[in-house]
Protein backbone atom coordinates (compact mmCIF):
# COMPACT_ATOMS: atom_id res chain seq x y z
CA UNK A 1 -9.70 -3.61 1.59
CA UNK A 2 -9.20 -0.82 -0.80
CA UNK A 3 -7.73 2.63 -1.07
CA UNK A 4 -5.27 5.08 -2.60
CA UNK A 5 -1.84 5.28 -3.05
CA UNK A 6 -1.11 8.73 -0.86
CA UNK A 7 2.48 8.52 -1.61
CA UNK A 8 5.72 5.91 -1.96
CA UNK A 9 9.20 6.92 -2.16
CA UNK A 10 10.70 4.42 -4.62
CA UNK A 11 14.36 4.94 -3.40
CA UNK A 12 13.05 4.44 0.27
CA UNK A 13 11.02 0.97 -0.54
CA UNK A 14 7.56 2.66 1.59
CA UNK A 15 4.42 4.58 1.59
CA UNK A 16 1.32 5.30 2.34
CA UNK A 17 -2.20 3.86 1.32
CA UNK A 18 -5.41 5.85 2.15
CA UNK A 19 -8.14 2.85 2.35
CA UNK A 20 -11.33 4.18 1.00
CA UNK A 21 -13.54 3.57 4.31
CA UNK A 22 -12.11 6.48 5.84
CA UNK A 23 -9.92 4.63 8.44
CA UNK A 24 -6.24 6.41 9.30
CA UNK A 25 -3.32 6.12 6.12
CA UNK A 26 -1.85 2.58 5.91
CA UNK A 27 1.82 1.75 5.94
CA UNK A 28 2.96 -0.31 2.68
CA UNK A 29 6.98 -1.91 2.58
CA UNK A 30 7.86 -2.64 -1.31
CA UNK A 31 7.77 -5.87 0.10
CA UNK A 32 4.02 -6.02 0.65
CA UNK A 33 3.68 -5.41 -3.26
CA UNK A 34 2.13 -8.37 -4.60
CA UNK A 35 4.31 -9.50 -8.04
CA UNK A 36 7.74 -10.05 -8.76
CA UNK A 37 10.29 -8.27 -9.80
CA UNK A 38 10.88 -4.46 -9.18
CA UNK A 39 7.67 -3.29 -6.88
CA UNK A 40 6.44 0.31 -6.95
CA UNK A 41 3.77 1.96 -6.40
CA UNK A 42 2.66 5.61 -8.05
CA UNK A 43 0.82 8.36 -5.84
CA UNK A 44 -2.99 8.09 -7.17
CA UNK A 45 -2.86 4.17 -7.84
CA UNK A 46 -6.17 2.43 -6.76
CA UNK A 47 -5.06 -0.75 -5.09
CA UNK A 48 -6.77 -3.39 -3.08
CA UNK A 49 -4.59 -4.95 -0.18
CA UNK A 50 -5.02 -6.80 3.31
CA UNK A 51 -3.82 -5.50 6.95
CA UNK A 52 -1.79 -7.26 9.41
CA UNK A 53 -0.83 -5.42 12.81
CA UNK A 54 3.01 -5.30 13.48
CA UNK A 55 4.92 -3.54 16.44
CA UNK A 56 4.83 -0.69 14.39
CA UNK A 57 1.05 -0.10 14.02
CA UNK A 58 -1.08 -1.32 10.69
CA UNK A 59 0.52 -2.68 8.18
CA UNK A 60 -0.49 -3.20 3.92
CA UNK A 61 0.35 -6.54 2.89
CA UNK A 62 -1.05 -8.51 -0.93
CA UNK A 63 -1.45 -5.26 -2.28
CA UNK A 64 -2.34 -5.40 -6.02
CA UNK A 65 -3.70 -2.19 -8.74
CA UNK A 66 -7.26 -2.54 -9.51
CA UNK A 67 -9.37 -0.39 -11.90
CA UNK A 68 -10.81 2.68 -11.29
């Protein structure tokens, strides 16, 4: 899939992804960043990422930036 970065709190580790098919916001976890190192995520960022269900509802997981 693919979407927007709605918002992530760096201090809190979590945001939100709007995918671009017009389904509800996505959960992300800094976890779910793809990379290593120190994971964030900017408000606006086009990513591409996968879903997994959790207890919790939807879930982003592999996310990675992609171009425009």
């Amino acid at each position: 899939m693919k979407g927007t970065v709605r918002w992530f709190n760096r201090a809190k580790g979590y945001g939100f992804i709007r995918p671009d098919h017009g389904e509800k916001d996505i959960f992300v976890h800094y976890s779910g960043i793809a990379g290593d190192g120190f994971r964030n995520l900017e408000e606006g960022d086009r990513v591409e990422f996968s879903v997994r269900q959790t207890a919790k509802g939807p879930q982003a997981y592999d996310v990675t930036r992609v171009s425009a």
